[in-house]
PDB file of N, CA and C in Angstrom:
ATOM      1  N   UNK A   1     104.521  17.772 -97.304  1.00  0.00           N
ATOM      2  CA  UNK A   1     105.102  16.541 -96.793  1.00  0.00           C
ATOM      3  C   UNK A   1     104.758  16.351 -95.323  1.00  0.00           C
ATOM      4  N   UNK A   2     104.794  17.534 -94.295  1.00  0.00           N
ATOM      5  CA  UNK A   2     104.276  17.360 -92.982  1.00  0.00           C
ATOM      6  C   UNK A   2     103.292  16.944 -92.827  1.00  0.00           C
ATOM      7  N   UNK A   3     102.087  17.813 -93.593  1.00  0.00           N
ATOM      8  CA  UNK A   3     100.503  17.088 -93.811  1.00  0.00           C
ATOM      9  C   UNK A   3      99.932  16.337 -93.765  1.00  0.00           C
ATOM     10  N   UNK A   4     101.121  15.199 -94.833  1.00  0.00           N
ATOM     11  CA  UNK A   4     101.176  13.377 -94.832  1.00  0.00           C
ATOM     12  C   UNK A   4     101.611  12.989 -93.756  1.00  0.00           C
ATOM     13  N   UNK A   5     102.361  13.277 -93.284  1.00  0.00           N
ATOM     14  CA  UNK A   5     102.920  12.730 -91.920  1.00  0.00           C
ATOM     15  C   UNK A   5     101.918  12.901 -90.744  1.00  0.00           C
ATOM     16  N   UNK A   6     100.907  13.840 -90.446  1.00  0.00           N
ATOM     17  CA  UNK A   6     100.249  14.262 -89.433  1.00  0.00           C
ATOM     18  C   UNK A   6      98.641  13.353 -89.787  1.00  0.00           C
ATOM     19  N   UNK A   7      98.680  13.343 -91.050  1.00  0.00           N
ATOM     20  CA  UNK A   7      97.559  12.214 -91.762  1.00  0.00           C
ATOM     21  C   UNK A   7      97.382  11.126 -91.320  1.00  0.00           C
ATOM     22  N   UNK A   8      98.772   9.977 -91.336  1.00  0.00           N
ATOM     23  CA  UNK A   8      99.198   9.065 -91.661  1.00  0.00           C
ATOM     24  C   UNK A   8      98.735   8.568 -89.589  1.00  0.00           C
ATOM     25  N   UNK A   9      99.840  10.058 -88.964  1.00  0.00           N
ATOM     26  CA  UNK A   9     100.169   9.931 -87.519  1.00  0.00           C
ATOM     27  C   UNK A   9      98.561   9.866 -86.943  1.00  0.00           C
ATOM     28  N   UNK A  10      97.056  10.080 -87.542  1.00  0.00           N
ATOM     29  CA  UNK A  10      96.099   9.722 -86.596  1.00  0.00           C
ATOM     30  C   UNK A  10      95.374   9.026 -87.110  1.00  0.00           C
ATOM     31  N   UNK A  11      95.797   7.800 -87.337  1.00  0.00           N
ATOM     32  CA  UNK A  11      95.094   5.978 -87.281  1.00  0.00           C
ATOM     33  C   UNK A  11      94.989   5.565 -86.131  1.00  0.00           C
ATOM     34  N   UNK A  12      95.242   4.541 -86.458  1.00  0.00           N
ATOM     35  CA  UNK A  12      95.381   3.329 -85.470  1.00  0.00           C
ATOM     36  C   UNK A  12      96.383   4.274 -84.253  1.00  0.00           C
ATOM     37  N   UNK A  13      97.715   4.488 -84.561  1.00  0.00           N
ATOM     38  CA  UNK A  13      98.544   4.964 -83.483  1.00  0.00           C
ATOM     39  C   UNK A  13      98.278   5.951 -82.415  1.00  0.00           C
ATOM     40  N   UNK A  14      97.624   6.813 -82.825  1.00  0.00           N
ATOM     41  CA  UNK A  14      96.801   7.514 -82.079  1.00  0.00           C
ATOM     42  C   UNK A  14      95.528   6.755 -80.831  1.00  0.00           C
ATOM     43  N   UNK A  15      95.075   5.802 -81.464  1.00  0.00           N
ATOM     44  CA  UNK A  15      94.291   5.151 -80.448  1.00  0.00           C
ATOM     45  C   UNK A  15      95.009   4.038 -79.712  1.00  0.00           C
ATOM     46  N   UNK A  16      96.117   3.674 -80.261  1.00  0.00           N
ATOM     47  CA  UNK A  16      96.828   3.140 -79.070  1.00  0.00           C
ATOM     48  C   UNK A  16      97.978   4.206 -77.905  1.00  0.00           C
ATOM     49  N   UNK A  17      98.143   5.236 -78.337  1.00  0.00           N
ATOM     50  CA  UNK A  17      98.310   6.267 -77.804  1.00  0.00           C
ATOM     51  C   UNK A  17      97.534   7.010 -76.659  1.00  0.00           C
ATOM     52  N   UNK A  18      96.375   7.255 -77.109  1.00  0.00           N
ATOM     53  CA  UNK A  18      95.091   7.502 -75.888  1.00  0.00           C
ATOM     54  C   UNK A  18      94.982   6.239 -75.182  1.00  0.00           C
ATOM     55  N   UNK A  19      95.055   4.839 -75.751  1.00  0.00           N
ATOM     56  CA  UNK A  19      94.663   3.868 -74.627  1.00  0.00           C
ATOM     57  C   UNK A  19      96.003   4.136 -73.213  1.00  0.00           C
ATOM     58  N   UNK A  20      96.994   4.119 -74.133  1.00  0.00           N
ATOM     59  CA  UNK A  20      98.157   4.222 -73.143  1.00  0.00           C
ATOM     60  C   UNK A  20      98.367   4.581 -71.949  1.00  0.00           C
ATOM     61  N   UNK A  21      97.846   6.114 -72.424  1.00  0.00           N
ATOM     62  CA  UNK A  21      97.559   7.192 -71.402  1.00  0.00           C
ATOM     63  C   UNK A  21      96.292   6.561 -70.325  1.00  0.00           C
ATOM     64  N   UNK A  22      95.149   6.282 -70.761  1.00  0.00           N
ATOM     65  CA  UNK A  22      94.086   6.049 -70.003  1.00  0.00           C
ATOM     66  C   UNK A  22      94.761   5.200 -69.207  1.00  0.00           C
ATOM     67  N   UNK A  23      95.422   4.001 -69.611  1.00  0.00           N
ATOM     68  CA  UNK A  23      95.700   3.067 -68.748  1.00  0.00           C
ATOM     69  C   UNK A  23      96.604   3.341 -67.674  1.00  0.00           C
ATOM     70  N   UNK A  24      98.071   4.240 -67.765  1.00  0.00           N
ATOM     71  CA  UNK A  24      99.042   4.718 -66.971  1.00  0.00           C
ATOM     72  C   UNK A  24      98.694   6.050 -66.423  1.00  0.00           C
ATOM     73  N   UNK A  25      97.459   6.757 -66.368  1.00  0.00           N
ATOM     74  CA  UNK A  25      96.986   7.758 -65.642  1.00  0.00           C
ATOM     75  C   UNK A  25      95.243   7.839 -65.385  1.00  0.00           C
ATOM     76  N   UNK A  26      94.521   6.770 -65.642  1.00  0.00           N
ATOM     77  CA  UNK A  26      93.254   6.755 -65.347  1.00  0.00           C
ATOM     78  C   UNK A  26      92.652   7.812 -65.732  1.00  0.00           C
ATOM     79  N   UNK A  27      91.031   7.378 -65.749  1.00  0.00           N
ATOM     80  CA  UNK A  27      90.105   8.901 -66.315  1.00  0.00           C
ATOM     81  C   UNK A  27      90.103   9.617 -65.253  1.00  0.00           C
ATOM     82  N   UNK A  28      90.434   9.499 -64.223  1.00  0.00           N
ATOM     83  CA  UNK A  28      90.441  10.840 -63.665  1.00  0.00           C
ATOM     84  C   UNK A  28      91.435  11.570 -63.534  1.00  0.00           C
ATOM     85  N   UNK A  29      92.648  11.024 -63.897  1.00  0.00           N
ATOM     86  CA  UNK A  29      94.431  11.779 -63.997  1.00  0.00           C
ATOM     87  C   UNK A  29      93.778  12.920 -65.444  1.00  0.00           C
ATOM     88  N   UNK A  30      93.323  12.410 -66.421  1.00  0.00           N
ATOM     89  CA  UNK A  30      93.640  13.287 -67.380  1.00  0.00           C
ATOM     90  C   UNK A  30      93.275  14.381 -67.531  1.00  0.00           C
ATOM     91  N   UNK A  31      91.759  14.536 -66.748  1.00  0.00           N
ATOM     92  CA  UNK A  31      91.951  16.616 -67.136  1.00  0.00           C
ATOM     93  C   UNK A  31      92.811  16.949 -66.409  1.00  0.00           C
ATOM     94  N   UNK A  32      93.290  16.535 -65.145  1.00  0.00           N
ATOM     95  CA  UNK A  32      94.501  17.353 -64.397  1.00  0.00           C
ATOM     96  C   UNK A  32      95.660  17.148 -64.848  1.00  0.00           C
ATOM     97  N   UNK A  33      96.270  16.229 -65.684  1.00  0.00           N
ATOM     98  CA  UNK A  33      97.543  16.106 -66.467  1.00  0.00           C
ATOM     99  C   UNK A  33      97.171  16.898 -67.639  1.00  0.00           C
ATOM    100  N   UNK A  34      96.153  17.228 -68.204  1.00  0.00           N
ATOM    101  CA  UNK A  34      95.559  17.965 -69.642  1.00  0.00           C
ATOM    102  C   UNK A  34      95.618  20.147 -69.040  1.00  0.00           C
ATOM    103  N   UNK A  35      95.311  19.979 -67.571  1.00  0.00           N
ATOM    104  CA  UNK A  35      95.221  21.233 -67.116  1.00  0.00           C
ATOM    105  C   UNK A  35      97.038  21.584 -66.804  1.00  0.00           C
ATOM    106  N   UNK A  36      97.691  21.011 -66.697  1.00  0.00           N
ATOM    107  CA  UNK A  36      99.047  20.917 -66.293  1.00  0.00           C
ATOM    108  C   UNK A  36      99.793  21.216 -67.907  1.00  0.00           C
ATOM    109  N   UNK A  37      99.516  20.255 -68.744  1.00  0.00           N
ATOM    110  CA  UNK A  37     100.232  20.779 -70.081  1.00  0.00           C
ATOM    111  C   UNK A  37      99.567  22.386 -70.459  1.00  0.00           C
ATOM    112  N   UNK A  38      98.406  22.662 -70.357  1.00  0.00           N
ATOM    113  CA  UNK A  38      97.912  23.239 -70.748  1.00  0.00           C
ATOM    114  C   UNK A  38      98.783  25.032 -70.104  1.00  0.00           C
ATOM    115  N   UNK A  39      98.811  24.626 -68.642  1.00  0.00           N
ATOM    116  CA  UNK A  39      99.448  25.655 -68.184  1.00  0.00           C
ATOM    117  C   UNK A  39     100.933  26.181 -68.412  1.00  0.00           C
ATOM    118  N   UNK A  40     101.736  24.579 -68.440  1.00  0.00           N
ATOM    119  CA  UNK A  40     103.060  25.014 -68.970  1.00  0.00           C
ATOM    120  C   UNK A  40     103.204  25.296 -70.489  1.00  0.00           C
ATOM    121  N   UNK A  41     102.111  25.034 -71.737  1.00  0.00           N
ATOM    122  CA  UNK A  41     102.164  26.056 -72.851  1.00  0.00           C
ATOM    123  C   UNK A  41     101.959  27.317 -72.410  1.00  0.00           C
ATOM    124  N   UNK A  42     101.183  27.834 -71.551  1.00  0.00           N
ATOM    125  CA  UNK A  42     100.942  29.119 -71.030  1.00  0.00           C
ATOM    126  C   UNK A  42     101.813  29.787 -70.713  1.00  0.00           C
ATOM    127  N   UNK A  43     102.671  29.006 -70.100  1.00  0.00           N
ATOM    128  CA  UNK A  43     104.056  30.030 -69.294  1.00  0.00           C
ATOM    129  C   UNK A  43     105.086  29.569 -70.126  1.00  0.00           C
ATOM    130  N   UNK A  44     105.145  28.942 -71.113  1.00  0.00           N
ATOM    131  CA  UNK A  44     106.108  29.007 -72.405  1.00  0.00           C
ATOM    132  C   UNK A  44     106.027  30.278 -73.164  1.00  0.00           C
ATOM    133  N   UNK A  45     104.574  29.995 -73.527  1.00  0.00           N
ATOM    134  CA  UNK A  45     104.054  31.533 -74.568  1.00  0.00           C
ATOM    135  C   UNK A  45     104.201  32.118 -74.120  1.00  0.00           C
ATOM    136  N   UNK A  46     104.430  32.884 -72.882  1.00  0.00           N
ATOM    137  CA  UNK A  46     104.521  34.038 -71.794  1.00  0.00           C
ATOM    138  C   UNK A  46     105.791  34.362 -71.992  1.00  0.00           C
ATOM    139  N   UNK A  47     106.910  33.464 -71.746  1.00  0.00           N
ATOM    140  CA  UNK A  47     108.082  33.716 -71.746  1.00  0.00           C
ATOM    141  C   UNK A  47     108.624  33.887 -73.293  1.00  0.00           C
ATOM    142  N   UNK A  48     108.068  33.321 -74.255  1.00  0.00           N
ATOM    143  CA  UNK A  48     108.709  33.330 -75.252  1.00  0.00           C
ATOM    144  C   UNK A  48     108.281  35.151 -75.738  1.00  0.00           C
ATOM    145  N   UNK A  49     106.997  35.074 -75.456  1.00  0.00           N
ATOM    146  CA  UNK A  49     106.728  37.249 -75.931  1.00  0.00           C
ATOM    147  C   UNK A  49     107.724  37.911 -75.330  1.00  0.00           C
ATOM    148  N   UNK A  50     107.768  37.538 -73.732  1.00  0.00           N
ATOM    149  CA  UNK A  50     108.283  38.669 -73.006  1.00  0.00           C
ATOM    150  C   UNK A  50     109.864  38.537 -73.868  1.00  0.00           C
ATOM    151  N   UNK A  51     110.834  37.723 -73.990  1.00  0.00           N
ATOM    152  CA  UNK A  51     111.968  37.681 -74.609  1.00  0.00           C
ATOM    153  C   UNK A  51     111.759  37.975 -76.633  1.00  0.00           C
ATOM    154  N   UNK A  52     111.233  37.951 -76.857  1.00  0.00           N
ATOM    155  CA  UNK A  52     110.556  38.639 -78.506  1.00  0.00           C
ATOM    156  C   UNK A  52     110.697  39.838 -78.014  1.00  0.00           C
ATOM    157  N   UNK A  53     109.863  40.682 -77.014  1.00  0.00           N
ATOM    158  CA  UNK A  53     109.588  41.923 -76.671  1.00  0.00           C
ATOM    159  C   UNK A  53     110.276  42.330 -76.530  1.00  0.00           C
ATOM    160  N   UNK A  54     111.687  41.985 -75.508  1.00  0.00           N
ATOM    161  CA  UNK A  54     113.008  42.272 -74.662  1.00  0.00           C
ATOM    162  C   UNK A  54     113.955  42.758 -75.945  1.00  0.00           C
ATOM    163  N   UNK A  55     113.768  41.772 -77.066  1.00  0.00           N
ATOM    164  CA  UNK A  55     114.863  41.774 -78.082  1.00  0.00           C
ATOM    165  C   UNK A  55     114.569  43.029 -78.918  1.00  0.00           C
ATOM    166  N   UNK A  56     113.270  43.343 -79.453  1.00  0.00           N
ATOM    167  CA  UNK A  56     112.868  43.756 -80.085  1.00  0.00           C
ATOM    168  C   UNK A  56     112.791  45.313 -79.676  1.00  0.00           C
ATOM    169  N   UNK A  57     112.923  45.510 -78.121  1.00  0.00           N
ATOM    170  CA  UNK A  57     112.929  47.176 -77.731  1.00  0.00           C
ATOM    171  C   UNK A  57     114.810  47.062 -77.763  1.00  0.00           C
ATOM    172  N   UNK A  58     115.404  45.648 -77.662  1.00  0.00           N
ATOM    173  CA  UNK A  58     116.775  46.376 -77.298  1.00  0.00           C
ATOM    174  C   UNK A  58     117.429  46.212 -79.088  1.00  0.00           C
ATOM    175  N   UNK A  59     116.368  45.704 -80.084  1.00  0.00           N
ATOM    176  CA  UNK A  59     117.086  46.327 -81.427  1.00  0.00           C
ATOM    177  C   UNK A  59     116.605  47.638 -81.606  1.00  0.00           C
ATOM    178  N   UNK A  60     115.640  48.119 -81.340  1.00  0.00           N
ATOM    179  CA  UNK A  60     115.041  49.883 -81.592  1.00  0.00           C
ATOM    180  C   UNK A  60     115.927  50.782 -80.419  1.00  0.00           C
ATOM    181  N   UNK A  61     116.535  50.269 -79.295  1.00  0.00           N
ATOM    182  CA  UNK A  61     117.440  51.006 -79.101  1.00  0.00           C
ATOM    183  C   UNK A  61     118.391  51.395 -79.404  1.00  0.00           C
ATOM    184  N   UNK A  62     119.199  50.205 -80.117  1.00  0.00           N
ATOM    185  CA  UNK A  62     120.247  50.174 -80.625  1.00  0.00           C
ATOM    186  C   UNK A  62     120.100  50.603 -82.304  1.00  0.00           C
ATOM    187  N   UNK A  63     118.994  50.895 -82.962  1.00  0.00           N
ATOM    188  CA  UNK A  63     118.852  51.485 -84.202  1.00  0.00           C
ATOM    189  C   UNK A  63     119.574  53.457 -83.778  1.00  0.00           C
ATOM    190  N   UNK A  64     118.468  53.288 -82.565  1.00  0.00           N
ATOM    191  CA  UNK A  64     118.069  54.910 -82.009  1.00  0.00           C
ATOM    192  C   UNK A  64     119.612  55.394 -81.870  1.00  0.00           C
ATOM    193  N   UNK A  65     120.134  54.491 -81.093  1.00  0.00           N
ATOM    194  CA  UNK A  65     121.895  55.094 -80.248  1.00  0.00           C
ATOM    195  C   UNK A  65     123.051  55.118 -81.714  1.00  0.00           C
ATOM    196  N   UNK A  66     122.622  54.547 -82.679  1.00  0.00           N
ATOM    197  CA  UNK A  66     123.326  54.745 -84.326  1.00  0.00           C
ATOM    198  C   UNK A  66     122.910  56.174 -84.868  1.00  0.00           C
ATOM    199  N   UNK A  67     121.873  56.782 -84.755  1.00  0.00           N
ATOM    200  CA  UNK A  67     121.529  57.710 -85.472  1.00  0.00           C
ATOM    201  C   UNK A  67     122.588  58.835 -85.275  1.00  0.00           C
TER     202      UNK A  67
END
């Protein structure tokens, strides 16, 4: 059902979507607005391991301190 939806989502809407952008940030805004998202996925994914990681040594501690 998502599939269809992500199908459907790059027609037409999509190219009025990119015009949007071009128009309210010009061709030269967008690799630096494109380098900017790009970095804050970076330091999302960063943070989201390090707290996976955090959780994941403080459940093997807490297995260890049961034994």
């Amino acid at each position: 059902m998502n599939t269809v939806l992500l199908v459907n989502f790059f027609g037409p809407e999509m190219l009025v979507i990119f015009f949007a952008i071009l128009l309210l940030f010009g061709g030269r805004k967008i690799p630096e607005l494109m380098r900017g998202i790009g970095k804050g996925i970076r330091e999302f994914n960063s943070a989201r391991a390090s707290v996976e990681t955090e959780l994941k040594e403080g459940m093997k501690d807490e297995k260890d301190s049961e034994k």
